[in-house]
Protein backbone atom coordinates (compact mmCIF):
# COMPACT_ATOMS: atom_id res chain seq x y z
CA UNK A 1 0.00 0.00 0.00
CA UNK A 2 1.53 3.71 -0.63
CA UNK A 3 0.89 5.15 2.80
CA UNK A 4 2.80 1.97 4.98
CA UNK A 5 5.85 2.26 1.94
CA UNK A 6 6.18 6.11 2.53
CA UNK A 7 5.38 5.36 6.55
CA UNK A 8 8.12 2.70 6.39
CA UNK A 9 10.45 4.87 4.61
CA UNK A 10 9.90 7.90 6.84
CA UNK A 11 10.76 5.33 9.79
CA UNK A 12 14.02 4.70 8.43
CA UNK A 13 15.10 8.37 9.78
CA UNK A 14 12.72 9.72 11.98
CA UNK A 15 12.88 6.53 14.84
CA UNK A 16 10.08 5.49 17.07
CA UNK A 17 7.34 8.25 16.01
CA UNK A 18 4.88 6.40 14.18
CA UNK A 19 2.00 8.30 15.11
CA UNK A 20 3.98 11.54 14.44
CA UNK A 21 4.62 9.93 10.85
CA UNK A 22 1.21 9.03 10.17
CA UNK A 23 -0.52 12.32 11.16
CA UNK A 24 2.06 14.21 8.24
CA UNK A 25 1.09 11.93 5.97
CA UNK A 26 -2.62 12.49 6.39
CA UNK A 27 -2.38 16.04 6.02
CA UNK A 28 -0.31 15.28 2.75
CA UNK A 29 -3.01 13.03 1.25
CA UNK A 30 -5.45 16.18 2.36
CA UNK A 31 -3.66 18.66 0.85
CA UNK A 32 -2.92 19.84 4.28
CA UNK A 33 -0.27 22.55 5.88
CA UNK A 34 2.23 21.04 8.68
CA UNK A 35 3.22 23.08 11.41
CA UNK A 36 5.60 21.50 13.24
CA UNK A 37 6.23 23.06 16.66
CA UNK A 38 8.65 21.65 19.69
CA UNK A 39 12.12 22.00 21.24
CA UNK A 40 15.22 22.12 19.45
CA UNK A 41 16.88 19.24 18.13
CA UNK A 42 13.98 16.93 17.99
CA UNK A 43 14.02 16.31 14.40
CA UNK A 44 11.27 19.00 12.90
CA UNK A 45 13.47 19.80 9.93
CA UNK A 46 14.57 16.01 9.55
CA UNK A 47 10.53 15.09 9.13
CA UNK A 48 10.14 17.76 7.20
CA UNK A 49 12.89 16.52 4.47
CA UNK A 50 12.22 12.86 4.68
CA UNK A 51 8.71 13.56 4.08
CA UNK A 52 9.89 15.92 0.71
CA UNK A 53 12.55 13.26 -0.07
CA UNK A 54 10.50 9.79 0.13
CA UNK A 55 7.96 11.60 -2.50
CA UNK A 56 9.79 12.10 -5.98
CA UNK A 57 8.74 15.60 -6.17
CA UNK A 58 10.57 19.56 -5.64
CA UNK A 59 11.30 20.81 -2.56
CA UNK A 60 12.06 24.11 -1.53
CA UNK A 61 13.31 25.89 1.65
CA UNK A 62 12.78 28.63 3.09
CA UNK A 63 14.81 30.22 5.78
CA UNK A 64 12.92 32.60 7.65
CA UNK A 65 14.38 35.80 9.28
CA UNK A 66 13.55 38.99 10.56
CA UNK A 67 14.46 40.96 7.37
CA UNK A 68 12.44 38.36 4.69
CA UNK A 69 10.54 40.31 2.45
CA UNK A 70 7.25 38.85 0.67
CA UNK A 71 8.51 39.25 -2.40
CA UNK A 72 11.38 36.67 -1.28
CA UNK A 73 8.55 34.08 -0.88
CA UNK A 74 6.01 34.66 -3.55
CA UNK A 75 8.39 36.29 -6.14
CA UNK A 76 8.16 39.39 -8.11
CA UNK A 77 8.07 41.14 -11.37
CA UNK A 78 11.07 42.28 -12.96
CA UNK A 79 11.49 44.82 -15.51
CA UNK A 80 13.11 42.96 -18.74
CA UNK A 81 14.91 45.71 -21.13
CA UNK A 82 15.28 43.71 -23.88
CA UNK A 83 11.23 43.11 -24.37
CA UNK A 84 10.61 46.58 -22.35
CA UNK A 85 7.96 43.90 -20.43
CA UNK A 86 7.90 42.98 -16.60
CA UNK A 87 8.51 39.61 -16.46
CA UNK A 88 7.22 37.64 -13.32
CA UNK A 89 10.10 36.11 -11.37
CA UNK A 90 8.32 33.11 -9.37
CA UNK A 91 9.67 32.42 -5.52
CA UNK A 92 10.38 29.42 -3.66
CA UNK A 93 6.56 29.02 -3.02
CA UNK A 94 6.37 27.78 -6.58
CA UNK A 95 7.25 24.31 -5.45
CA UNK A 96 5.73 21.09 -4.48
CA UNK A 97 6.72 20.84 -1.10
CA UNK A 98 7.71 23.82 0.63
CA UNK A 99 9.69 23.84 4.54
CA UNK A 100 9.62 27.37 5.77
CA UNK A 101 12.20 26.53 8.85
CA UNK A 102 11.77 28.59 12.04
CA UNK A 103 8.64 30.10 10.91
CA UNK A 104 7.47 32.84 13.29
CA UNK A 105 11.18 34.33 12.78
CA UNK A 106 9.87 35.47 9.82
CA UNK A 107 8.29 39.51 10.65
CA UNK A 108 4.25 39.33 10.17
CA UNK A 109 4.82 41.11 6.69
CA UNK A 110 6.09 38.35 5.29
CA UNK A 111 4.24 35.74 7.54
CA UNK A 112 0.98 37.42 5.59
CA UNK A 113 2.14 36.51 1.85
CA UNK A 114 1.73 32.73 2.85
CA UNK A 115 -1.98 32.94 3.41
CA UNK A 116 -3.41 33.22 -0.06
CA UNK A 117 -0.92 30.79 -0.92
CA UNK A 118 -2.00 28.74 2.13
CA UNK A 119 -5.62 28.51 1.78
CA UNK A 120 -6.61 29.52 -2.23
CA UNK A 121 -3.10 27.64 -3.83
CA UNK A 122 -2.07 30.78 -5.80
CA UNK A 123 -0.39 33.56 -5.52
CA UNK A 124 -1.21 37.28 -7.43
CA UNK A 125 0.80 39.81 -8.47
CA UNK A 126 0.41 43.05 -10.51
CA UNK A 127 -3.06 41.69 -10.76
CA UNK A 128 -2.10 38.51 -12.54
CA UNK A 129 -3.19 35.23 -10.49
CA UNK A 130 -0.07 32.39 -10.35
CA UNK A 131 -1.41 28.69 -10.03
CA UNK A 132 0.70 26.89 -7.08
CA UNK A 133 1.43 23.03 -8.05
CA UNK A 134 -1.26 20.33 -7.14
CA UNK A 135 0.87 19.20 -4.74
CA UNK A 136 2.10 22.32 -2.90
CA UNK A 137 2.02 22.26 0.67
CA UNK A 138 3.83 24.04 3.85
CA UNK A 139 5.76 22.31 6.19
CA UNK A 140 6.85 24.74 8.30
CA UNK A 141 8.67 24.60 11.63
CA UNK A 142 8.92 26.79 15.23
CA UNK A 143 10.67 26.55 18.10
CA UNK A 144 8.09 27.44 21.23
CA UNK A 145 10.73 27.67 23.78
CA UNK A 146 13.68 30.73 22.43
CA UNK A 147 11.57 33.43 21.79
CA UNK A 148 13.34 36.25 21.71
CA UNK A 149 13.15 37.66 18.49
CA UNK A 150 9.98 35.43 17.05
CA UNK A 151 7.11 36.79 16.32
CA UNK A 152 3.90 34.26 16.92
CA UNK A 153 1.93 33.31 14.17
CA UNK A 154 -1.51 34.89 14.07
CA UNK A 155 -5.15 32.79 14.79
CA UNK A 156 -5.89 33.70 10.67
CA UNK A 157 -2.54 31.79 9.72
CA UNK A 158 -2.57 29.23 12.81
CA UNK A 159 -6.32 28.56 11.26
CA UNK A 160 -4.73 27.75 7.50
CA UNK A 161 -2.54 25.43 9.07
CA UNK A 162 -4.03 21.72 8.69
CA UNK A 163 -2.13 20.22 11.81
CA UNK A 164 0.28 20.90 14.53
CA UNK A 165 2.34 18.23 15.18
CA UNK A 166 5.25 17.70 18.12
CA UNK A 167 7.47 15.20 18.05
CA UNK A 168 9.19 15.09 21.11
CA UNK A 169 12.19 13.16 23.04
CA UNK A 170 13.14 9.77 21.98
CA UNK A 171 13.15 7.29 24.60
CA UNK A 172 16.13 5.07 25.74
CA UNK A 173 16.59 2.63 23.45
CA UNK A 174 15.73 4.91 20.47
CA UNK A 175 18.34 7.46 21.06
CA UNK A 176 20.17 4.38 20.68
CA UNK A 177 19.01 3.42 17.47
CA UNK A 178 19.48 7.21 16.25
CA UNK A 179 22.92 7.01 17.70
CA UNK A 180 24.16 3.76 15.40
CA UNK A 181 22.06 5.51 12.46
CA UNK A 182 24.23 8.37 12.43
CA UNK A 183 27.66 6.74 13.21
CA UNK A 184 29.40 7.83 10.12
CA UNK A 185 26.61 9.46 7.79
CA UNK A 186 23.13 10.99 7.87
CA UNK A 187 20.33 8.18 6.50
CA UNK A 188 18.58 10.94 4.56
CA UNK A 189 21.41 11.34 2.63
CA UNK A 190 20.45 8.31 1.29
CA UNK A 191 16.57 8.02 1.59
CA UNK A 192 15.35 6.90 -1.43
CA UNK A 193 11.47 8.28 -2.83
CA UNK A 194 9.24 5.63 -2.74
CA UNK A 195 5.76 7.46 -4.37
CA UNK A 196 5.96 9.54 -7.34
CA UNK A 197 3.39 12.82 -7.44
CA UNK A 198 0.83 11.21 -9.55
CA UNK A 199 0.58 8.38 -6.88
CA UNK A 200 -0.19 10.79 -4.01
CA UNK A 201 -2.57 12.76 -6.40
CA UNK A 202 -4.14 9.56 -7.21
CA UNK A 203 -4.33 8.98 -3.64
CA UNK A 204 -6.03 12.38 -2.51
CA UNK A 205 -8.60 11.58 -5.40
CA UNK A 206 -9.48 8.47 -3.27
CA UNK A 207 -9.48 9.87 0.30
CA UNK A 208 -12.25 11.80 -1.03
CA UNK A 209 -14.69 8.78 -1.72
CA UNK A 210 -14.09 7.49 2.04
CA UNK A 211 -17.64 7.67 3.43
CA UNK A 212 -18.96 9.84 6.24
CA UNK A 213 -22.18 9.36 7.34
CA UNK A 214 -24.65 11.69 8.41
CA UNK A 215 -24.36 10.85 11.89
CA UNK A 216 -20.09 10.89 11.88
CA UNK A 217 -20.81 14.31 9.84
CA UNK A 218 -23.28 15.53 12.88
CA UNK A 219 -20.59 14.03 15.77
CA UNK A 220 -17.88 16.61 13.85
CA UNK A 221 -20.39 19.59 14.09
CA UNK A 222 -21.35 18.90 17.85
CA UNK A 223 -17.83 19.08 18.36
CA UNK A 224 -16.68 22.47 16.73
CA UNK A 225 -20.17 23.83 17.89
CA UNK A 226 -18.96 22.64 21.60
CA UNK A 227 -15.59 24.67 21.41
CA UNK A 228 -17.64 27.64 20.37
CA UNK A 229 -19.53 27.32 23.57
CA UNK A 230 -17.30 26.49 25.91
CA UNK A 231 -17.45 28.95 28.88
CA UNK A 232 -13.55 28.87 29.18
CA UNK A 233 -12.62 29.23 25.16
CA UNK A 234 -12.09 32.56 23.98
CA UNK A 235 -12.29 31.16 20.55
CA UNK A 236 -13.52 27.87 19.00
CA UNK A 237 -13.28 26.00 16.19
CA UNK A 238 -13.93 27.48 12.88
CA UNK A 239 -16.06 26.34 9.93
CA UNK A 240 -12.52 25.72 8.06
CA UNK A 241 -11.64 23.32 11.34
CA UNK A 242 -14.69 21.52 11.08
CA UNK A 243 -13.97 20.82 7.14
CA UNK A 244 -10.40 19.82 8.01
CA UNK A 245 -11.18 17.23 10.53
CA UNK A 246 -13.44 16.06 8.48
CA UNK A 247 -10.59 15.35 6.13
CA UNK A 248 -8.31 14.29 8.37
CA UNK A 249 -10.77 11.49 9.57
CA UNK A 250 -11.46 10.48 5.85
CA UNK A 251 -7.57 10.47 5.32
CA UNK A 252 -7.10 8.26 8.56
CA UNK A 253 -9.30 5.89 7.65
CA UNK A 254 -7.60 5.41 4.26
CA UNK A 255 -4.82 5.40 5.79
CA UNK A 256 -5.90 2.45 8.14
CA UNK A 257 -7.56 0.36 5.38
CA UNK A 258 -11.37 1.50 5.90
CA UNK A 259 -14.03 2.53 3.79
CA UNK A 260 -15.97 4.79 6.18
CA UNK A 261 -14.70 6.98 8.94
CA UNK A 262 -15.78 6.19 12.31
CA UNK A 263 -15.99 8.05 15.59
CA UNK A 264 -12.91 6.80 16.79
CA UNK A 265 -10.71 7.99 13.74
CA UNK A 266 -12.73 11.65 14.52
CA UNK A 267 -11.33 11.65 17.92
CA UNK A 268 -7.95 10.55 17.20
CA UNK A 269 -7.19 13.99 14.54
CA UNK A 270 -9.31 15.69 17.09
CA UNK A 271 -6.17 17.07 18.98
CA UNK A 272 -3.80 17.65 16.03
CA UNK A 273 -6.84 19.53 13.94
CA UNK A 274 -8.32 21.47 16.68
CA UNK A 275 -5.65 22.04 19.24
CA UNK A 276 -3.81 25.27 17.96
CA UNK A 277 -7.12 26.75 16.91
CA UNK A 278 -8.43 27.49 20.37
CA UNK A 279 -7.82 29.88 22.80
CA UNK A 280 -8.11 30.21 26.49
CA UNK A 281 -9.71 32.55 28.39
CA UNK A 282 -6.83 34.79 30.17
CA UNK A 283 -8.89 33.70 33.12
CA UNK A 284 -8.74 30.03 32.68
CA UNK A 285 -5.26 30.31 31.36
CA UNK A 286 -4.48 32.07 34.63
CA UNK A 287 -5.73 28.99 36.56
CA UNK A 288 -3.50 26.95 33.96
CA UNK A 289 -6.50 25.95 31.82
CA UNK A 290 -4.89 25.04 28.18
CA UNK A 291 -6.20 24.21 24.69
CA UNK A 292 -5.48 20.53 25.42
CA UNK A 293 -7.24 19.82 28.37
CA UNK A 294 -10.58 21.89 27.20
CA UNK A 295 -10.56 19.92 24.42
CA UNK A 296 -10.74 17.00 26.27
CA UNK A 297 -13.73 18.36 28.26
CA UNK A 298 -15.16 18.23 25.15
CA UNK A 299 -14.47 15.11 23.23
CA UNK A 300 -15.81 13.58 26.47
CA UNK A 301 -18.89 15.77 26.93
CA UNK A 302 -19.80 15.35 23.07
CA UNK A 303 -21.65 11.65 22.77
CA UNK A 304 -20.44 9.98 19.99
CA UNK A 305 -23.13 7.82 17.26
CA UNK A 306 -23.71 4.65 17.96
């Protein structure tokens, strides 16, 4: 099956996160953003590239800092002499997979000229609309801990974003196994790509036909319409979460083998969906009252069909 080769493939760098694995490849067979957010030195970038690598398509990446310009992402129009035209000069968003490293380094100026790529696949300029690839996405990373200097991504961008994902330590033993990996040379050096780009177009083309039912459809709403409600949420879940985890659980479920989604799979990209699109209270946040556990509340409070 494509998803367990690129899963297996993925594996052969990033060690012991599975789950972590198979959560960035839903979101590429949904057509889904990454944001990858934890410590340093966990291996964002590294699932960022073996993700870009194991799929035989262009990569591009971008190294946010303070003085990036959105021109520098999007591209602009330069004045040619010789045909006394401006000629559009396409950035390193014109690509198929694109890691923006260290994300909210990047000044909100040029955090903003990722959202119409984000969310409508195109870019414009001068008036002139650009097409994106089919198979553009953004895997970007941030670091939540050093932030001096950063500047946090806004609710409108955290919103485009299709998951956050953190990886986290290794345990014991696979340190270990990332220790012997790396003796002499780094294995995504030599990662091959196991899908080409029509496979995982193919493959989006069937997430699609996964069924939901009306009654997994309602269990979705009930839940986004329970964040809204929530007396310690400042803000809920918007209409463009409740369409992602809808995705996410039809992209689960093909990822898993089924033909329908089930309440389960809707609870399991709950977290990953949802998570960085609420907001605390300051009161409840005060009384150390997060995203995560509210959430929770909710996924508990919310009866599933039967």
């Amino acid at each position: 099956m494509l998803a367990t080769s690129l899963i297996d493939n993925i594996e052969k760098v990033v060690i012991g996160k599975r789950t972590v694995v198979e959560l960035a490849i839903v979101a590429l067979l949904c057509r889904g953003h990454i944001l990858l957010e934890d410590v340093p030195g966990t291996g964002k970038t590294t699932l960022a590239r073996a993700l870009a690598r194991s799929v035989a398509a262009d990569m591009k990446r971008l190294q946010c800092t303070p003085d990036l310009l959105p021109s520098d992402i999007t591209g602009v129009a330069i004045y040619n002499q010789k045909s006394s035209e401006f000629e559009f000069r396409p950035g390193p968003v014109f690509t198929n997979l694109l890691l923006a490293d260290e994300i909210n380094r990047a000044t909100p100026r040029a955090q903003s000229a990722l959202l119409e790529c984000m969310e409508e696949f195109h870019v414009t300029s001068d008036g002139v609309t650009h097409e994106l690839p089919k198979l553009f996405m953004v895997l970007a990373t941030q670091n939540p801990i050093d932030m001096a200097g950063t500047h946090p991504l806004p609710e409108a961008q955290l919103d485009r974003f299709f998951v956050r994902l953190s990886i986290g330590y290794p345990s014991l033993s696979e340190e270990l196994s990332i220790l012997s990996a790396q003796a002499r040379e780094h294995p995504i050096d030599r990662l091959p790509a196991v899908i080409s780009e029509s496979a995982v177009l193919a493959a989006r083309e069937q997430v699609k036909e996964i069924h939901l039912s009306r009654e997994v459809a309602d269990y979705i709403v009930r839940i986004s319409d329970a964040t809204r409600r929530h007396p310690d949420l400042r803000l809920g879940a918007s209409p463009r979460a409740t369409l992602a985890l809808a995705r996410g659980a039809r992209g689960l479920a093909y990822l898993r083998g089924r033909a329908y989604v089930t309440p389960d799979l809707v609870k399991t990209m709950a977290a990953p969906i949802l998570e960085h699109r609420l907001i605390a209270k300051p009161k409840a946040a005060a009384l150390g009252r997060s995203a995560h556990a509210i959430l929770g509340e909710v996924l508990d409070q919310v009866a599933p069909p039967v």
